[in-house]
Protein backbone atom coordinates (compact mmCIF):
# COMPACT_ATOMS: atom_id res chain seq x y z
CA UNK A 1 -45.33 14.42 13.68
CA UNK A 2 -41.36 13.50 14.08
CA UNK A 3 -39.64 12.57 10.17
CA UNK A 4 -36.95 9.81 10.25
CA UNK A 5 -33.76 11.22 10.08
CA UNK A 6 -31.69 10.32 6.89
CA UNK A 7 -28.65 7.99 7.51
CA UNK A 8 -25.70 9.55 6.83
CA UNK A 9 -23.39 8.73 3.95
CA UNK A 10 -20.88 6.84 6.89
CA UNK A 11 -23.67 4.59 7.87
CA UNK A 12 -24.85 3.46 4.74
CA UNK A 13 -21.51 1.97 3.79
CA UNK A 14 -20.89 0.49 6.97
CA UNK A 15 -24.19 -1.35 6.73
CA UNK A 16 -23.03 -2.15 2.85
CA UNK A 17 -19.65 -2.99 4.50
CA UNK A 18 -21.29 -5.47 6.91
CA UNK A 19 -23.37 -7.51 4.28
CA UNK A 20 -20.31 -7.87 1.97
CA UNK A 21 -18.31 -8.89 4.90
CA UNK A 22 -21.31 -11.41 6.24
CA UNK A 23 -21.53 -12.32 2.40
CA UNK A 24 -17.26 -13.17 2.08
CA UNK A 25 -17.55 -15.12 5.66
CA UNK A 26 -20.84 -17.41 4.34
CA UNK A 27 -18.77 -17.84 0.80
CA UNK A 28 -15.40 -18.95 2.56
CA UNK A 29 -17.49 -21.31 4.73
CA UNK A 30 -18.88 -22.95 2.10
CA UNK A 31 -15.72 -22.78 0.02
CA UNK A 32 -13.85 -24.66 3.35
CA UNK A 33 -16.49 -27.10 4.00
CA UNK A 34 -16.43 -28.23 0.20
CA UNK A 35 -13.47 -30.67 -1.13
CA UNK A 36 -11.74 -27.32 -2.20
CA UNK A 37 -9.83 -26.65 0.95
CA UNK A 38 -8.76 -30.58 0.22
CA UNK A 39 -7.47 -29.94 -2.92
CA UNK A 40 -5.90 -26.77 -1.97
CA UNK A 41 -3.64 -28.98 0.28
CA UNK A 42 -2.97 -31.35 -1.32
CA UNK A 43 -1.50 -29.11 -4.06
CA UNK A 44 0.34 -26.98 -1.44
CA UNK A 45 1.73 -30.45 0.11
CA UNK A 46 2.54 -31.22 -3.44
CA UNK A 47 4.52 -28.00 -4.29
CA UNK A 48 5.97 -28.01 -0.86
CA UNK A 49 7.28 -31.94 -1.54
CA UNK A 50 8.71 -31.26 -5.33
CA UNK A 51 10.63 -27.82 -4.18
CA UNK A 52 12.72 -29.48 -1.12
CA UNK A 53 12.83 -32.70 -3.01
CA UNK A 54 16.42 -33.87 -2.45
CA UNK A 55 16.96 -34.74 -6.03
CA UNK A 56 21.36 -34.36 -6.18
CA UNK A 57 21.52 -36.41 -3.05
CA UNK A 58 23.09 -39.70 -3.90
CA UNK A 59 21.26 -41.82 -1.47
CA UNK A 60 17.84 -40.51 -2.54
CA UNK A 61 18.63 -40.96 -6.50
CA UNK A 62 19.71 -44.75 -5.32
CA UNK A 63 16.48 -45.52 -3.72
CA UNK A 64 14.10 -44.10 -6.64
CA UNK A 65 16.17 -46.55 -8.91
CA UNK A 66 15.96 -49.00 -6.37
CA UNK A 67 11.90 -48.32 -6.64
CA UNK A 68 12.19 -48.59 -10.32
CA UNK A 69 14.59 -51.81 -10.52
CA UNK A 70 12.00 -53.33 -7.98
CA UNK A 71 9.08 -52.88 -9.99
CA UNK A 72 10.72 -53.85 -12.98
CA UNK A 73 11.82 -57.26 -11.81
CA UNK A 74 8.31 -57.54 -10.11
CA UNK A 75 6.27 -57.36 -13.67
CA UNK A 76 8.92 -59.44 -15.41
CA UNK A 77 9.10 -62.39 -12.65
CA UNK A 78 5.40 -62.04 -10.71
CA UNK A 79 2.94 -60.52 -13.09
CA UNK A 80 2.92 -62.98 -15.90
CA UNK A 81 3.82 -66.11 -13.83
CA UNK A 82 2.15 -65.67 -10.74
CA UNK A 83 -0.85 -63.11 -10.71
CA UNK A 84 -2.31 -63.53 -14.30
CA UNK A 85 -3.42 -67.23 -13.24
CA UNK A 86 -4.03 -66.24 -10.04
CA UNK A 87 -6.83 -63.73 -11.03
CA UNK A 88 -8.36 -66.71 -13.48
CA UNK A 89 -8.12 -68.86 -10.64
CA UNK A 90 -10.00 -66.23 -8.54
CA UNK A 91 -12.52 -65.42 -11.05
CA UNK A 92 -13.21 -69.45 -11.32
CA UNK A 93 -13.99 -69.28 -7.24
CA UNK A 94 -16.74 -66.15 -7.79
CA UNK A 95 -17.72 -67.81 -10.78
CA UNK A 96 -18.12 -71.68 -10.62
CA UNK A 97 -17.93 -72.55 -6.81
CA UNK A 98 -21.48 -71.76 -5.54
CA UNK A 99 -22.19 -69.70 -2.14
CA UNK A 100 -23.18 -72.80 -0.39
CA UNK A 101 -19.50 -74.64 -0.96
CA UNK A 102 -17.72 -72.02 0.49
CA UNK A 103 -20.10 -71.49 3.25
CA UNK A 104 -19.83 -75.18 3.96
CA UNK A 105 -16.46 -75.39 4.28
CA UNK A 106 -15.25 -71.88 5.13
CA UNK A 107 -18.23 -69.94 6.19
CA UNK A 108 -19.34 -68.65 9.38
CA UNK A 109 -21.41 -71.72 10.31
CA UNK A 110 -18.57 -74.11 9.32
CA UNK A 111 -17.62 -76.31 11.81
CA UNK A 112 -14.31 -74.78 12.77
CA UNK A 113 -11.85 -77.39 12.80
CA UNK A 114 -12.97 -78.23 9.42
CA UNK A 115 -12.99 -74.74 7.97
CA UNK A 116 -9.50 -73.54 9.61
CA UNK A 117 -7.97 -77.26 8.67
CA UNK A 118 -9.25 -76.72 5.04
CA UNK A 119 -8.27 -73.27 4.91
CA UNK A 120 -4.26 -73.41 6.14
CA UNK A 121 -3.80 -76.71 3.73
CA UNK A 122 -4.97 -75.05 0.73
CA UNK A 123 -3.50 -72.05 1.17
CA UNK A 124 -0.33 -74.37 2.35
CA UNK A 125 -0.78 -76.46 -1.19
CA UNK A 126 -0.33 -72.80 -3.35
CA UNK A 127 2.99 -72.07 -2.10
CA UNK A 128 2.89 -68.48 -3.57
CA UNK A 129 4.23 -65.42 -2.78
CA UNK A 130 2.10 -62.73 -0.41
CA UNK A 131 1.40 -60.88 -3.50
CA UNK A 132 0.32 -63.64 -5.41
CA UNK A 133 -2.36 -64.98 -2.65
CA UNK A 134 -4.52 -62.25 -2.65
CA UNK A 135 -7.05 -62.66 -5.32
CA UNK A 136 -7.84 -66.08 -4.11
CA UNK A 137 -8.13 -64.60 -0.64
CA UNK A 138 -10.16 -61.88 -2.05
CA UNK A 139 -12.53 -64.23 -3.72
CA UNK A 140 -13.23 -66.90 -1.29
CA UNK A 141 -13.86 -63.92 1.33
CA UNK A 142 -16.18 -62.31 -1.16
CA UNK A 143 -18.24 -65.49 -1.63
CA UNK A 144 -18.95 -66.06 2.37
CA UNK A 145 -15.83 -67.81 3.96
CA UNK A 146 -15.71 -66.70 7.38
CA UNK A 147 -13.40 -63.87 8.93
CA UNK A 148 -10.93 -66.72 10.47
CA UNK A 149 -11.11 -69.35 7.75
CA UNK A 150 -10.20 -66.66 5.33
CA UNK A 151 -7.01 -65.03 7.17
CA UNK A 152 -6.01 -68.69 8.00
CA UNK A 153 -5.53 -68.74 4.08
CA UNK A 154 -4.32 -65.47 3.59
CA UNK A 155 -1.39 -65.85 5.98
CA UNK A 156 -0.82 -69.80 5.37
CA UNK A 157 -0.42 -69.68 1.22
CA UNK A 158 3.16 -67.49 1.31
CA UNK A 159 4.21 -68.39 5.31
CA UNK A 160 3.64 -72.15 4.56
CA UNK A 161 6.01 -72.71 1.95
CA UNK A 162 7.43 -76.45 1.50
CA UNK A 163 10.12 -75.87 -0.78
CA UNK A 164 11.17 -72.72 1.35
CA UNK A 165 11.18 -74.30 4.87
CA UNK A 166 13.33 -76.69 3.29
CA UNK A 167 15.46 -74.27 1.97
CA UNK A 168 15.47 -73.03 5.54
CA UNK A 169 16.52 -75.74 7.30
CA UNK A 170 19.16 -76.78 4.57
CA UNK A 171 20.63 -72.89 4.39
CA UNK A 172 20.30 -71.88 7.89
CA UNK A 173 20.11 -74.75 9.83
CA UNK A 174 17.56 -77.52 10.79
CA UNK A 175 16.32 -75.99 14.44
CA UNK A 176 15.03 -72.70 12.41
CA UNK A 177 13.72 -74.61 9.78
CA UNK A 178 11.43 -76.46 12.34
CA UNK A 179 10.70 -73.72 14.20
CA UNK A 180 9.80 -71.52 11.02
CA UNK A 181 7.41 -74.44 9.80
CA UNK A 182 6.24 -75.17 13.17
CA UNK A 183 5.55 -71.61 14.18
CA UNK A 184 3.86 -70.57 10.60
CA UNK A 185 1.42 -73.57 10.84
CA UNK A 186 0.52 -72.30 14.32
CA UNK A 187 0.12 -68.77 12.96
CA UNK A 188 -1.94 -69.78 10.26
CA UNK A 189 -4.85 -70.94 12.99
CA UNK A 190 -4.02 -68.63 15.85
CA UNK A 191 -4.25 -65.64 13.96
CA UNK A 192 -7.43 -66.79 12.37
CA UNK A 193 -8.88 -67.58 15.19
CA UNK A 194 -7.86 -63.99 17.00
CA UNK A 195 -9.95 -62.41 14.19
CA UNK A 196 -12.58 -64.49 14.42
CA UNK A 197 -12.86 -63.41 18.09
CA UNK A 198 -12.31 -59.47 17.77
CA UNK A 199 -14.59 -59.29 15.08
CA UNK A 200 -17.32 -61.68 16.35
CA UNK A 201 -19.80 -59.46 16.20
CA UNK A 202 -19.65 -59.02 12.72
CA UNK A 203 -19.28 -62.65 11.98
CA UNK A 204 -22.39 -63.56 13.97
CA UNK A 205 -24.50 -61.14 11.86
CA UNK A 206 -22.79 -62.79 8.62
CA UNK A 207 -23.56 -66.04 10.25
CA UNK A 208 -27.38 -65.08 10.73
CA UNK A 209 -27.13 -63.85 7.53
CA UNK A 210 -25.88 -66.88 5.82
CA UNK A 211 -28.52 -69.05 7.92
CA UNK A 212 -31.35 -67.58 5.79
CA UNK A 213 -29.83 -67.69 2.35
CA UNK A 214 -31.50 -70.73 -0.08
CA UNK A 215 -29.61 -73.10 -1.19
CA UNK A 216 -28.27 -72.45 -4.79
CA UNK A 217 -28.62 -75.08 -7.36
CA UNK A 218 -25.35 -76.76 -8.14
CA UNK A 219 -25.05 -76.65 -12.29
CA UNK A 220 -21.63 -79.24 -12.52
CA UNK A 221 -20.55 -82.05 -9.55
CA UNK A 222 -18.06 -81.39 -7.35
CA UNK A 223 -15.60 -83.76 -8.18
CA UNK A 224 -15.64 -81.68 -11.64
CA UNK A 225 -15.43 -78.25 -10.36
CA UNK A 226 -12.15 -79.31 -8.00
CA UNK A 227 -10.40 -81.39 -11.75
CA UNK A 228 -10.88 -77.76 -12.81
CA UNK A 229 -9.50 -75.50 -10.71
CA UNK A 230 -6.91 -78.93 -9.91
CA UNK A 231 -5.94 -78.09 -13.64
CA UNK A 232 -5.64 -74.22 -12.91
CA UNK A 233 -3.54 -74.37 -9.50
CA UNK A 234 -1.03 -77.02 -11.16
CA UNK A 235 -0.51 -74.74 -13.88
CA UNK A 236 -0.09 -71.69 -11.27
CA UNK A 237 2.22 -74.00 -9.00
CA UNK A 238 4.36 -75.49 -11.57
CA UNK A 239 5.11 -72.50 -13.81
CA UNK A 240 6.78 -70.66 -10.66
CA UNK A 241 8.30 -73.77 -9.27
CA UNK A 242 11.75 -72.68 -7.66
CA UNK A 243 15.06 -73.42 -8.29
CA UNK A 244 16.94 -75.75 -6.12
CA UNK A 245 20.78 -74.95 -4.93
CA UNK A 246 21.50 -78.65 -5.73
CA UNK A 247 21.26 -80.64 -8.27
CA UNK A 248 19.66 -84.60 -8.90
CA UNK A 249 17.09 -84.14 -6.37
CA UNK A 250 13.43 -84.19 -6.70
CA UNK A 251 12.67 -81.00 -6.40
CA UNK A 252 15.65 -80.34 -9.46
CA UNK A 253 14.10 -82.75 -11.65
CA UNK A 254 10.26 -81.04 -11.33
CA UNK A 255 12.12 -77.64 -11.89
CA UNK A 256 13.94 -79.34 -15.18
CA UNK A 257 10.52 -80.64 -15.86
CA UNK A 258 7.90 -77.84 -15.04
CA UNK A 259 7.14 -76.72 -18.17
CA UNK A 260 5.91 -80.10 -19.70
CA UNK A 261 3.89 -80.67 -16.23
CA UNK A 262 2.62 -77.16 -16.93
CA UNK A 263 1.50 -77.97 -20.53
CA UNK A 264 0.39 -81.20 -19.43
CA UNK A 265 -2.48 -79.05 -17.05
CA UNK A 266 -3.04 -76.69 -19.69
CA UNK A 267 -4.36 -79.43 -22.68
CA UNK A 268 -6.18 -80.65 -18.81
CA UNK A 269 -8.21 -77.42 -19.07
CA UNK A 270 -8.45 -77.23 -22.46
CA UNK A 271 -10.55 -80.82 -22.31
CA UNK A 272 -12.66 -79.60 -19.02
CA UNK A 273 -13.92 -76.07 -20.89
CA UNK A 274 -14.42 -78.06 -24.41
CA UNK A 275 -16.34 -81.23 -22.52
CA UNK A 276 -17.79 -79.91 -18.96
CA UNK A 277 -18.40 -75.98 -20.11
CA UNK A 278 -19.13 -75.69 -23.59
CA UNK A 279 -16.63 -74.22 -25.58
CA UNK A 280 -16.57 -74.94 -29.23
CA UNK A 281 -14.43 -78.15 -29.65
CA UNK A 282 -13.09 -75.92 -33.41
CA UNK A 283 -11.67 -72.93 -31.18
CA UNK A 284 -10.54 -74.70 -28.22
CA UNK A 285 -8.40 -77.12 -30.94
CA UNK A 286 -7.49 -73.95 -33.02
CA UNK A 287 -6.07 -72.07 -29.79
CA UNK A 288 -4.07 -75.22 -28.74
CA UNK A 289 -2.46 -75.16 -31.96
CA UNK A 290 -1.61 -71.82 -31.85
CA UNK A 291 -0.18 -72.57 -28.34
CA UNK A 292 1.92 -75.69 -29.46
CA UNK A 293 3.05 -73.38 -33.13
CA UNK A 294 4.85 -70.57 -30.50
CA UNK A 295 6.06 -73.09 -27.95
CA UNK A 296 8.03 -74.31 -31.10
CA UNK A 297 9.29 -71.65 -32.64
CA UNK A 298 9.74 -69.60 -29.26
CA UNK A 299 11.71 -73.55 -28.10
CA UNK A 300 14.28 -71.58 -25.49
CA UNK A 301 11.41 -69.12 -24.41
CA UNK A 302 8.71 -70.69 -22.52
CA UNK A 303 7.03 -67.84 -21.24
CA UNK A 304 6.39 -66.76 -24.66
CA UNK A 305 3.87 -69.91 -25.36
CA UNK A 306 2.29 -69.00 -22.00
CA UNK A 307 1.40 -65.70 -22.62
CA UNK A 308 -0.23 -66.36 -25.86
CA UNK A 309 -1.88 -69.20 -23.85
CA UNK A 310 -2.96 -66.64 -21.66
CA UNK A 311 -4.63 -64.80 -24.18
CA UNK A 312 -6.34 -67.37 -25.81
CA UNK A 313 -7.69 -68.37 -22.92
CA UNK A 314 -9.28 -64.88 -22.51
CA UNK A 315 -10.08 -64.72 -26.27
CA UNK A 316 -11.73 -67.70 -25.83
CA UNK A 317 -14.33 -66.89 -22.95
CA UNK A 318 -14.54 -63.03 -23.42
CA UNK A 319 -17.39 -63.63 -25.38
CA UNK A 320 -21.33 -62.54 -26.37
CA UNK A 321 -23.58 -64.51 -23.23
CA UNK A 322 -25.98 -66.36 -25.87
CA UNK A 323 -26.52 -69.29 -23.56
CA UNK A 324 -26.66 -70.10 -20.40
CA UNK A 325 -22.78 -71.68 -21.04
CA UNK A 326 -21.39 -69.11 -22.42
CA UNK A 327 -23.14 -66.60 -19.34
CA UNK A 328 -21.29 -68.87 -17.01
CA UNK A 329 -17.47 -68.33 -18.84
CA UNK A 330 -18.38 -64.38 -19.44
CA UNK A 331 -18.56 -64.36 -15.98
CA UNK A 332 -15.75 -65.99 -15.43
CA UNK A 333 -13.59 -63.34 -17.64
CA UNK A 334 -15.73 -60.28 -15.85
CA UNK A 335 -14.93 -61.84 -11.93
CA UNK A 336 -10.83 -62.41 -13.33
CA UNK A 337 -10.85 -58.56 -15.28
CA UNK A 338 -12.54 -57.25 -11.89
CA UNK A 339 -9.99 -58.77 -9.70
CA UNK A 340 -6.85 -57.34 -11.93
CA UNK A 341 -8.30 -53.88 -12.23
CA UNK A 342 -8.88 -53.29 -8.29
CA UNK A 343 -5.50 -55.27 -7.21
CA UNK A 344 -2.61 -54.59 -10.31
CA UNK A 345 -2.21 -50.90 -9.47
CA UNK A 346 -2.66 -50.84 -5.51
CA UNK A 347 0.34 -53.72 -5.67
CA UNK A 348 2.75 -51.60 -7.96
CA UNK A 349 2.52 -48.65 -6.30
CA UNK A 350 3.14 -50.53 -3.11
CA UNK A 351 5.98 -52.11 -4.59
CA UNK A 352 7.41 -49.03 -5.77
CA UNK A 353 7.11 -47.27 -2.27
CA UNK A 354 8.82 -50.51 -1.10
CA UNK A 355 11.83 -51.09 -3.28
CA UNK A 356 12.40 -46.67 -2.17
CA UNK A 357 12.29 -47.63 1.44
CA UNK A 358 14.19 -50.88 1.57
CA UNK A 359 15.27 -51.65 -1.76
CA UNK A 360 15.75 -54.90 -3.48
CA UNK A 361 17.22 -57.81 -2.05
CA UNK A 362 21.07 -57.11 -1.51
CA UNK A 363 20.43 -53.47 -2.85
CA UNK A 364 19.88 -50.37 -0.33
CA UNK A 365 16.69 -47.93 -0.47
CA UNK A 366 16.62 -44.90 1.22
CA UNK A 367 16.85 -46.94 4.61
CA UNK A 368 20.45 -48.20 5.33
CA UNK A 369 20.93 -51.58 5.63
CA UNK A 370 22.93 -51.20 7.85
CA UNK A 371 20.85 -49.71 10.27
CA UNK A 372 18.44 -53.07 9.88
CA UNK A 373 21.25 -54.71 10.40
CA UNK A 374 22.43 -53.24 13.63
CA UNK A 375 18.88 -53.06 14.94
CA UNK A 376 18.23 -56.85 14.35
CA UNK A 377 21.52 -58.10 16.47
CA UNK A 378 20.75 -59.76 19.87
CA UNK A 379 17.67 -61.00 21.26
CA UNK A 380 16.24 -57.92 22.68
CA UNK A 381 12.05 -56.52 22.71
CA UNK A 382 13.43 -53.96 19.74
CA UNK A 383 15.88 -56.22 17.99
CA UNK A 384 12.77 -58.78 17.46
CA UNK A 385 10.36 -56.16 16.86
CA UNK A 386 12.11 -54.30 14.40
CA UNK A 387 12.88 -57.53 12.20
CA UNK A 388 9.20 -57.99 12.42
CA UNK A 389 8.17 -54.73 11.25
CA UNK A 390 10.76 -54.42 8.67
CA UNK A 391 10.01 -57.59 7.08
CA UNK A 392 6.10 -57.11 7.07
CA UNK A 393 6.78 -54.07 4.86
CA UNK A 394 9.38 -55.08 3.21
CA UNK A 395 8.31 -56.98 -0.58
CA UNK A 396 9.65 -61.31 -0.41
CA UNK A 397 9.26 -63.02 -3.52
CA UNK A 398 9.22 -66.84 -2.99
CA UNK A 399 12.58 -68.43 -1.56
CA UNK A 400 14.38 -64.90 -1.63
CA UNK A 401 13.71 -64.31 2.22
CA UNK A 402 16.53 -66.95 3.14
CA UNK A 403 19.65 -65.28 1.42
CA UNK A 404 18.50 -62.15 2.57
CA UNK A 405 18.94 -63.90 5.91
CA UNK A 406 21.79 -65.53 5.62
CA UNK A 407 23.47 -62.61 4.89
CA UNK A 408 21.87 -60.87 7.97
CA UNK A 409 23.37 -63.63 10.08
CA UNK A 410 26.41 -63.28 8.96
CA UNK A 411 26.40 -59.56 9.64
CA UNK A 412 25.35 -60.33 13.94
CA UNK A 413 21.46 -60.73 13.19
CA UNK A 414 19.94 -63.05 15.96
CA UNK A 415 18.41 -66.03 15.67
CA UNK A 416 15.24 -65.04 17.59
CA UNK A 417 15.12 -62.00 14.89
CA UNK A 418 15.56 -64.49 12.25
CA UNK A 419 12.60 -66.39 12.64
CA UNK A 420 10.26 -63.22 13.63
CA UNK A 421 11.48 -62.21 10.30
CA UNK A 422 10.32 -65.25 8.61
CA UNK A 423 7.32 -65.60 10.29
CA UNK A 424 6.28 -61.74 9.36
CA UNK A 425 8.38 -61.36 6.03
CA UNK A 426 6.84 -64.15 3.88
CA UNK A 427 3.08 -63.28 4.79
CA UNK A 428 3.40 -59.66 4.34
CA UNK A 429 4.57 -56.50 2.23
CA UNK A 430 3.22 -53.38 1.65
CA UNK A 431 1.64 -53.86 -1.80
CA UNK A 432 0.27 -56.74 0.33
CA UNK A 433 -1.58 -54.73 3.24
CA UNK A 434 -2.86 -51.90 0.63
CA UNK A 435 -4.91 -54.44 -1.74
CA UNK A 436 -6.01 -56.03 1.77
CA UNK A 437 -7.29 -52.75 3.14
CA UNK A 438 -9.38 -52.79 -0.53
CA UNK A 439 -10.91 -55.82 0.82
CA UNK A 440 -11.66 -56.35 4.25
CA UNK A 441 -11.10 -51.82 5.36
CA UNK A 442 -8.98 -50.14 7.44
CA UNK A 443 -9.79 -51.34 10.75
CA UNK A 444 -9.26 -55.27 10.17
CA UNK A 445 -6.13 -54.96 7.98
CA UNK A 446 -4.41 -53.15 10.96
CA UNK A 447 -5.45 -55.72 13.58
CA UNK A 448 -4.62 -58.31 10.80
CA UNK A 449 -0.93 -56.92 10.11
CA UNK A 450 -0.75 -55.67 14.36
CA UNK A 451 -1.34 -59.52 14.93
CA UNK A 452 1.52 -60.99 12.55
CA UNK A 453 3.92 -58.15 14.06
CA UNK A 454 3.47 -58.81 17.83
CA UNK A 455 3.17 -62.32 17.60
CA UNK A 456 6.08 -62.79 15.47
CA UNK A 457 8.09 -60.61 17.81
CA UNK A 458 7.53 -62.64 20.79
CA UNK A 459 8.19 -66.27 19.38
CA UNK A 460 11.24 -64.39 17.77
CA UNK A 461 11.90 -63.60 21.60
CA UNK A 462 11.00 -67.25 22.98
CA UNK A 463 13.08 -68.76 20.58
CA UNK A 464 15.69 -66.70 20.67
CA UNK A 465 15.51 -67.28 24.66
CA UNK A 466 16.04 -71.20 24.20
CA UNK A 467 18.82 -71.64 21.52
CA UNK A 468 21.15 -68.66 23.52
């Protein structure tokens, strides 16, 4: 009978060895295939950025205050004005306009000269800034308008400006102002239309989808729901009504005038939530005097009255659901508070990371302008494209895009550049294309922004072709 040999004191750690080995190799697998190796980078990348961060070069400590001056200017001019009734007026579409009306009109099933018509003149009728657009866009997508019918208004409400194609043609001469509006109304469709077709797939199944939904009962006529949100876009339209270079026309007397016409809509919707929606006639008279106490004491600040409008209005339907009226304006507040919280930070960081890059208008970001400028001259392929990309990034509050032109112009800019530069600038920024990635993804705000780029480049080219 043979006895096992005893392992040696050599073998027995290298067997020891091998499991704590085997052990280490399981433990940094799991350790790498968890977020840890994520965060690990990202706090390397972050070290790595803040050590080589140029901070004494004079060009990088001009475009962070460039970022800052940007932003600053953007909460002081856009926020209050321009976004605050935009999200109410956004909220109002998720919360009073029923499933079927936008399916009707915009949806997948809707006939599509209807739903493209309806959807480039509304967004036309806004006249707002690309910023400014999106929470309407973002609730008339969310409520069933189609793929096309919804881009239509996304791209329509800051490209198809009246006041600034007028500006255009007056500024920087008739034939671009015609070819601006002409080639933005065209847009508007074609682009629609484009991602209507790439994404048909996905449309049919929202289509089919739609199909078998039952129709929703309808709580208030129509004609009441479109005084209502007729009240809410005058007040959004009128309170950022431009300023006019000259003076005694129309469009100077509404500017001279816009904040009367904007009161006028506000005591509008004060009647339609008192009479149609059931507020309490004592706190809807109670806020108004409130309103009309500030506008008089604040006389040479009108912003101050519409901020504590603003307020009361929130005050107002921010409140207990007891009934089946007061359900319908808590929803309204949750929809509007919704909107603000996913869209208000994506668009200040973007317009931070855009005021860095390019800066504000007539102010330099880390990117010379006189690089744009030399890159934009002629009528070449790169000359149109870069105009196009620049300006898609690059932030356009309402009406600024035409001095920033004329300026290019006047330093060799082409006119074929020109007009790819209005036709992408107006409709896009980067704070833009982030809070549209929130909405539709990745994949269709690429084709979306790809689409404005190369078609804007090549009627930048064709025009360019026939006024050389």
């Amino acid at each position: 009978m043979s006895t096992a040999k005893p392992a040696s004191s050599n073998q027995v750690a290298g067997t020891h060895g091998l499991a704590g080995l085997s052990t280490l190799t399981a433990a940094g697998r799991r350790w790498f295939s968890s977020w840890e190796w994520k965060w690990l980078a990202i706090l390397l990348g972050g070290f790595l950025i803040f050590y080589y961060l140029p901070v004494d070069n004079i060009r990088f400590q001009g475009a962070v205050m460039e970022s800052l001056h940007l932003v600053t200017w953007y909460a002081q001019e856009h926020v209050i004005l321009c976004l605050v009734p935009a999200f109410f007026i956004a909220g109002g579409i998720a919360s009073f306009v029923s499933q079927a009306s936008v399916m009707k009109y915009l949806g997948a099933n809707a006939p599509k000269l209807l739903a493209y018509g309806v959807a480039s003149v509304s967004g036309s009728i806004l006249a707002v800034c690309s910023c400014t657009i999106l929470p309407l866009f973002a609730g008339i997508y969310r409520m069933g308008a189609g793929l096309g019918p919804a881009i239509a208004f996304l791209y329509s409400g800051p490209a198809i400006n009246v006041l600034a194609i007028v500006l255009t043609a007056s500024v920087l001469g008739p034939q671009l102002g015609i070819a601006r509006a002409v080639g933005a109304v065209s847009f508007s469709v074609v682009i629609g239309v484009l991602m209507h077709l790439i994404f048909r797939k996905e449309e049919q199944a929202k289509s089919k989808a739609q199909m078998m939904l039952p129709e929703p009962q309808v709580k208030r006529p129509l004609w009441q729901t479109a005084v209502y949100f007729g009240a809410m876009v005058g007040i959004l339209v009128f309170a950022n009504w431009g300023k006019p270079q000259e003076t005694g026309t129309l469009w100077a007397v509404i500017y001279e005038s816009r904040w009367l016409v904007v009161s006028g809509f506000g005591l509008l919707l004060a009647l339609i939530l008192g009479r149609w929606f059931g507020l309490h006639w004592g706190a809807i008279l109670a806020a108004v005097a409130v309103v009309a106490v500030v506008a008089v004491i604040f006389a040479g600040q009108p912003t101050v009255p519409f901020v504590v409008g603003v307020v009361a209005l929130a005050l107002l339907i921010n409140r207990p659901a007891t009934d089946d009226d007061s359900e319908e304006l808590a929803e309204w507040w949750q929809q509007s508070w919704g909107f603000a919280k996913q869209i208000i930070p994506l668009l200040f960081w973007g317009v931070l990371v855009s005021g860095f890059l390019l800066g504000r208008p007539g102010h330099e970001g880390v990117i010379p302008s006189t690089w744009v400028a030399w890159a934009v001259g002629g009528n070449s392929l790169l000359s149109n494209f870069t105009a196009s990309f620049v300006g898609a990034f690059m932030y356009f509050a309402t009406l600024t895009e035409v001095p920033i032109l004329q300026g290019l112009l006047g330093s060799g800019m082409g006119q074929g550049p020109a007009l790819a530069l209005l036709l992408a600038g107006p409709a896009l920024s980067l704070p833009n294309m982030l809070v549209i990635r929130s909405v539709l993804g990745s994949k269709k705000t690429v084709v979306f922004v790809t689409l404005v780029i190369v078609m804007a480049t090549v009627t930048g080219m064709v025009y360019g072709a026939l006024v050389s």
